[in-house]
N, C-alpha and C. Protein backbone atom coordinates (compact mmCIF):
# COMPACT_ATOMS: atom_id res chain seq x y z
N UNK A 1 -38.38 6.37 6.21
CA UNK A 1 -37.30 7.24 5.87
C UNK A 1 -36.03 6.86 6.62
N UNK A 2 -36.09 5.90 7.25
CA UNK A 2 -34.84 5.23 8.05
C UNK A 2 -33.72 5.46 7.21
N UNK A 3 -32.64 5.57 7.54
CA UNK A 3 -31.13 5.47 6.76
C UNK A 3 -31.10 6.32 5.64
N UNK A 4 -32.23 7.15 5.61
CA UNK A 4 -31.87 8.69 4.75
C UNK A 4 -30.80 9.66 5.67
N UNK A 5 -29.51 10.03 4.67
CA UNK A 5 -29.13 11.15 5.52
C UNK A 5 -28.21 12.15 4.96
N UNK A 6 -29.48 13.01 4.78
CA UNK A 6 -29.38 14.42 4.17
C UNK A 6 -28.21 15.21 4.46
N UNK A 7 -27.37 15.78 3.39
CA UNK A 7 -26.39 16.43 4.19
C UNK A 7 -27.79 18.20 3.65
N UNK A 8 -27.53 19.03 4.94
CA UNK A 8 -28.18 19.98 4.69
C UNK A 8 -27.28 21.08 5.21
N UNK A 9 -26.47 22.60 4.56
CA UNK A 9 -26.18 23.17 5.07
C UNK A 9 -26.97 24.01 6.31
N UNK A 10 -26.19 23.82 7.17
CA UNK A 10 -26.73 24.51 8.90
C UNK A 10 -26.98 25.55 8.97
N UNK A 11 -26.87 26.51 8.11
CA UNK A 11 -27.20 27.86 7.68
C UNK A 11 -28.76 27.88 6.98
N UNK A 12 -28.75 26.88 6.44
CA UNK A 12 -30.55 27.09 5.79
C UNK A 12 -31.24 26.17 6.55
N UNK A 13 -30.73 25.51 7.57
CA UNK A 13 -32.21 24.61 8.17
C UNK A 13 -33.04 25.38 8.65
N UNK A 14 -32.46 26.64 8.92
CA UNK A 14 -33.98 26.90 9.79
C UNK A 14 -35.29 27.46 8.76
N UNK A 15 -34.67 28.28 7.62
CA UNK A 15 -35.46 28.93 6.67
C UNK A 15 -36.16 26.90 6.29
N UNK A 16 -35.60 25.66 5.85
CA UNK A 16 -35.85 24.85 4.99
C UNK A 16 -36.87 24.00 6.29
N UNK A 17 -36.78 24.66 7.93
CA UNK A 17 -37.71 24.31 8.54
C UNK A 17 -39.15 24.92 8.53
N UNK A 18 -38.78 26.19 7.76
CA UNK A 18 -40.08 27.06 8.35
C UNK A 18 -41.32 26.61 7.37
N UNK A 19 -40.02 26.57 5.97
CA UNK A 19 -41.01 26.01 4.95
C UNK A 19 -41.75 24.61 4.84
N UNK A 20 -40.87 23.70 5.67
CA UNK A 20 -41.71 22.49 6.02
C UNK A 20 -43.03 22.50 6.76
N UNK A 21 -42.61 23.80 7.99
CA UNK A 21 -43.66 23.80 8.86
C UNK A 21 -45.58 23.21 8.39
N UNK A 22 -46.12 21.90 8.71
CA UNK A 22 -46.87 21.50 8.69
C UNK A 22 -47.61 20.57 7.91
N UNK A 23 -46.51 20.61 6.96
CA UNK A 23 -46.81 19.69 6.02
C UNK A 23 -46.34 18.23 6.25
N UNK A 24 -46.88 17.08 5.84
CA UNK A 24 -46.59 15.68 5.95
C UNK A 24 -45.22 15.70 5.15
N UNK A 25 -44.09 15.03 6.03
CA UNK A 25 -43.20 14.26 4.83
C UNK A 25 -43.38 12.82 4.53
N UNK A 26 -44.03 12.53 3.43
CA UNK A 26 -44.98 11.11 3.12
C UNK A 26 -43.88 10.20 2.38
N UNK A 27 -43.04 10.98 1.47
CA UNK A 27 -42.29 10.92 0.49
C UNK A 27 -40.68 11.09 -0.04
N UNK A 28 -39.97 10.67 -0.25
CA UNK A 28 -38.83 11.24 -1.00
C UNK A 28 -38.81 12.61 -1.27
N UNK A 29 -39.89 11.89 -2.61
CA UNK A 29 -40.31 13.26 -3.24
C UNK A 29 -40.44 14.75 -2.92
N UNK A 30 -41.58 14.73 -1.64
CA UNK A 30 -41.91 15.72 -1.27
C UNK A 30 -40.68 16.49 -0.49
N UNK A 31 -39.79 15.82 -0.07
CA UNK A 31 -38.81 16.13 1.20
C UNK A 31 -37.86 17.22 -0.25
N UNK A 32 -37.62 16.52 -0.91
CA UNK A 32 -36.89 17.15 -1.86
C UNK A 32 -37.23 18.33 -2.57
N UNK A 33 -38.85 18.39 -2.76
CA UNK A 33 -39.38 19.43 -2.96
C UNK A 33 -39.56 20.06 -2.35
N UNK A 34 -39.36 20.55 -1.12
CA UNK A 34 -39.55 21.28 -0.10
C UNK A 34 -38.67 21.49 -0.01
N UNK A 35 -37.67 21.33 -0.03
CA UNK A 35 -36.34 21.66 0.69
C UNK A 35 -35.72 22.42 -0.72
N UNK A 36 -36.23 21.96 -2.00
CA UNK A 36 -35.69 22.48 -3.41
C UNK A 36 -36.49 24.09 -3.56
N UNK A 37 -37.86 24.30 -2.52
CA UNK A 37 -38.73 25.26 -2.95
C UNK A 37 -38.37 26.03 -1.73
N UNK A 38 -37.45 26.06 -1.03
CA UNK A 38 -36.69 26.91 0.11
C UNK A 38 -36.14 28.27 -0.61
N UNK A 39 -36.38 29.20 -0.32
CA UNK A 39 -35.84 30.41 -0.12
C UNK A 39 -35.34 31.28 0.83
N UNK A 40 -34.32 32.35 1.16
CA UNK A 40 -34.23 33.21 2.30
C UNK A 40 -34.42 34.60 1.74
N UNK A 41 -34.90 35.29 2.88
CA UNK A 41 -35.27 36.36 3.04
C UNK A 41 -33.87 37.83 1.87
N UNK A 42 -32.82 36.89 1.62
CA UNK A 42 -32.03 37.97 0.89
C UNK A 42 -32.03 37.28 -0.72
N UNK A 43 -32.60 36.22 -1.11
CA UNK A 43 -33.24 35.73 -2.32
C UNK A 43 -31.93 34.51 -2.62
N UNK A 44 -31.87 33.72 -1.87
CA UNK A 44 -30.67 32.80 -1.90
C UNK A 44 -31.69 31.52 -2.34
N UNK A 45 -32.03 30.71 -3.28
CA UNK A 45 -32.44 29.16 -3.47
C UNK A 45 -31.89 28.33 -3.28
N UNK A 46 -32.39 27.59 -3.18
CA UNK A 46 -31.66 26.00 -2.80
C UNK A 46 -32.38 25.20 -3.16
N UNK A 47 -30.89 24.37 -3.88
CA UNK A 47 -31.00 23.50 -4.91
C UNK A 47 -31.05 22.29 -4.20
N UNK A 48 -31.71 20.79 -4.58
CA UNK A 48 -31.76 19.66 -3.82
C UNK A 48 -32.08 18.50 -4.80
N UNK A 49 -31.35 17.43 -4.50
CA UNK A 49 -31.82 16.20 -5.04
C UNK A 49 -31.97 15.18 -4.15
N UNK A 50 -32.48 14.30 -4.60
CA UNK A 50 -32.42 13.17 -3.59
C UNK A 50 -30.71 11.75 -3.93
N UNK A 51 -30.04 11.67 -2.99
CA UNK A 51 -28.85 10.66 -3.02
C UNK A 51 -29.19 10.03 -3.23
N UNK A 52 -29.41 8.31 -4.22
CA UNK A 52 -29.70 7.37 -3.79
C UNK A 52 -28.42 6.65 -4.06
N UNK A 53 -27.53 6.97 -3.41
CA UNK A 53 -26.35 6.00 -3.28
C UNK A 53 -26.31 5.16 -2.27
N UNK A 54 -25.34 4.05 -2.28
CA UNK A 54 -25.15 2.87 -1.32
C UNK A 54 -23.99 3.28 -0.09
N UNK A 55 -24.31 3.38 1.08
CA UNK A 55 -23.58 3.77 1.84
C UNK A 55 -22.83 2.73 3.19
N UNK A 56 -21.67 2.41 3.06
CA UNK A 56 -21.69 1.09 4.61
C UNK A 56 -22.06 1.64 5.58
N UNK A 57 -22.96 0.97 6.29
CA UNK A 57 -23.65 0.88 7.42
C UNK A 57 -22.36 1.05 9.07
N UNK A 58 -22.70 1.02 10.09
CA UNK A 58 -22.00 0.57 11.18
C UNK A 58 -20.49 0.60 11.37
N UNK A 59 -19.97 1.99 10.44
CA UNK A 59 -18.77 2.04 10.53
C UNK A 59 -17.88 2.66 11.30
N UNK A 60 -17.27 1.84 12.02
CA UNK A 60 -16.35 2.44 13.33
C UNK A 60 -15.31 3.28 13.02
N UNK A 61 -15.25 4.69 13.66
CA UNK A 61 -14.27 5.04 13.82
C UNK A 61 -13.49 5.37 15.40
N UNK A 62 -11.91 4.83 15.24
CA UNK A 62 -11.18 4.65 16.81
C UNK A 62 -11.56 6.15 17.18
N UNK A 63 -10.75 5.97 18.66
CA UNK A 63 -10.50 7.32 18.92
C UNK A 63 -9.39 7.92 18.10
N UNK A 64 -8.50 7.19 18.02
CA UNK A 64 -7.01 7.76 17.24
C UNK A 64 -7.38 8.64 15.99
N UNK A 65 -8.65 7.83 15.05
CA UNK A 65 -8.76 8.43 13.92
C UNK A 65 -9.53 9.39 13.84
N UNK A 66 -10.15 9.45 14.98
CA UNK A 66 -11.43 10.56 15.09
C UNK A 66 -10.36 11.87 16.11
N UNK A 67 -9.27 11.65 16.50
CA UNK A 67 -8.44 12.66 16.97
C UNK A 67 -7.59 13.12 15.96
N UNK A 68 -7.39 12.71 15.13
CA UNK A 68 -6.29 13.13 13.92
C UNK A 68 -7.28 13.85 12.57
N UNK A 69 -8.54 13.65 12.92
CA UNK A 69 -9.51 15.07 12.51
C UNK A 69 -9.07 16.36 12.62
N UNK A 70 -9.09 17.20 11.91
CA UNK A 70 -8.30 18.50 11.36
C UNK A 70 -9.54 19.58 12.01
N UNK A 71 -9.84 19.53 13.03
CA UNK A 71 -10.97 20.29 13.84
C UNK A 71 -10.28 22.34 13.87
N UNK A 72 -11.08 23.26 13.21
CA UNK A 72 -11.05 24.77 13.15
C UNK A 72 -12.02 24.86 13.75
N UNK A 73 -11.87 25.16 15.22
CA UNK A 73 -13.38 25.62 15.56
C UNK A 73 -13.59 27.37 15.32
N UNK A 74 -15.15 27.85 15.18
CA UNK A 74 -15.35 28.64 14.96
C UNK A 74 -15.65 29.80 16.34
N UNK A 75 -15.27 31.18 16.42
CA UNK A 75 -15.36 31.87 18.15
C UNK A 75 -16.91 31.80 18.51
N UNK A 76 -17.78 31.82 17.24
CA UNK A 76 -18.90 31.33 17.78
C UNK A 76 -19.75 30.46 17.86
N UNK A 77 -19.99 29.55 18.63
CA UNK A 77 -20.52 28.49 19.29
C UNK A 77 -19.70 27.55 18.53
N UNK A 78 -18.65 27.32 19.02
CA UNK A 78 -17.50 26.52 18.44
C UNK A 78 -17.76 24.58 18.61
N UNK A 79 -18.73 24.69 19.19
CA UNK A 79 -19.22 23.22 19.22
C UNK A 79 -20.07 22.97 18.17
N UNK A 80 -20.79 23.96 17.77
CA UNK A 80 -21.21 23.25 16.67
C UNK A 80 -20.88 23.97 15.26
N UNK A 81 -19.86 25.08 15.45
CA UNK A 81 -19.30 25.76 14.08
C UNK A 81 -18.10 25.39 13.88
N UNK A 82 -17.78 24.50 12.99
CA UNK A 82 -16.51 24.82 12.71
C UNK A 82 -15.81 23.72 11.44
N UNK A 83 -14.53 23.93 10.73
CA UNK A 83 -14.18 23.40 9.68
C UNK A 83 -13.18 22.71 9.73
N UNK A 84 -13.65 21.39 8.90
CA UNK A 84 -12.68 20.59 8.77
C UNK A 84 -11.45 20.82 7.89
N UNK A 85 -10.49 20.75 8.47
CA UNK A 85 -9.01 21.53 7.64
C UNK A 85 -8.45 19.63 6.70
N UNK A 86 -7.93 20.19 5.75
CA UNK A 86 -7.26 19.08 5.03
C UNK A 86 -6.28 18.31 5.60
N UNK A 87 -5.66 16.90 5.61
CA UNK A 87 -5.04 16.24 6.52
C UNK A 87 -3.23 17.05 5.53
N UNK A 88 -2.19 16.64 6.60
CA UNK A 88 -1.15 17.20 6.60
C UNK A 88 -0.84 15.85 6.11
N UNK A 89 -0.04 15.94 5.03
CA UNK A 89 0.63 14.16 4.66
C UNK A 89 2.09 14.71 4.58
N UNK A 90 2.97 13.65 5.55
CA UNK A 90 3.97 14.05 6.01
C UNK A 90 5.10 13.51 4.54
């Protein structure tokens, strides 16, 4: 499963963990089905496919460009909440 990489909203991993809980991921397949057969407790589904797009590998970004990131952090736990705002084109 090397160089799979799922975008998963951070709001359902934990429900799309519970439902993994114990089962083998052997497969594509299965990962997708599991994660497609996710539910939460207020009746929210989630939908899933598998990407198989081509992605470049080893791509650098400077500091410059990784500072001119449009960072909204969120008041809670702002390290790992928060939104990327649209770039300002002058």
């Amino acid at each position: 499963m090397m160089g799979i990489s799922p975008q998963i909203e951070h709001r359902l991993f934990s429900f799309i963990s519970q439902n993994w809980r114990g089962k083998p991921l052997v497969s594509h397949e299965v990962i997708v089905n599991l994660i497609g057969a996710t539910t939460t407790h207020t009746g929210l589904e989630v939908f899933a496919r598998l990407d198989e797009g081509s992605y470049p590998k080893d791509v650098k970004v400077s500091n410059a460009e990784l500072a001119a990131v449009r960072l909204e952090s969120h008041d809670f736990h702002p390290e790992w909440n928060y939104r990327i705002k649209p770039r300002v084109i002058p």
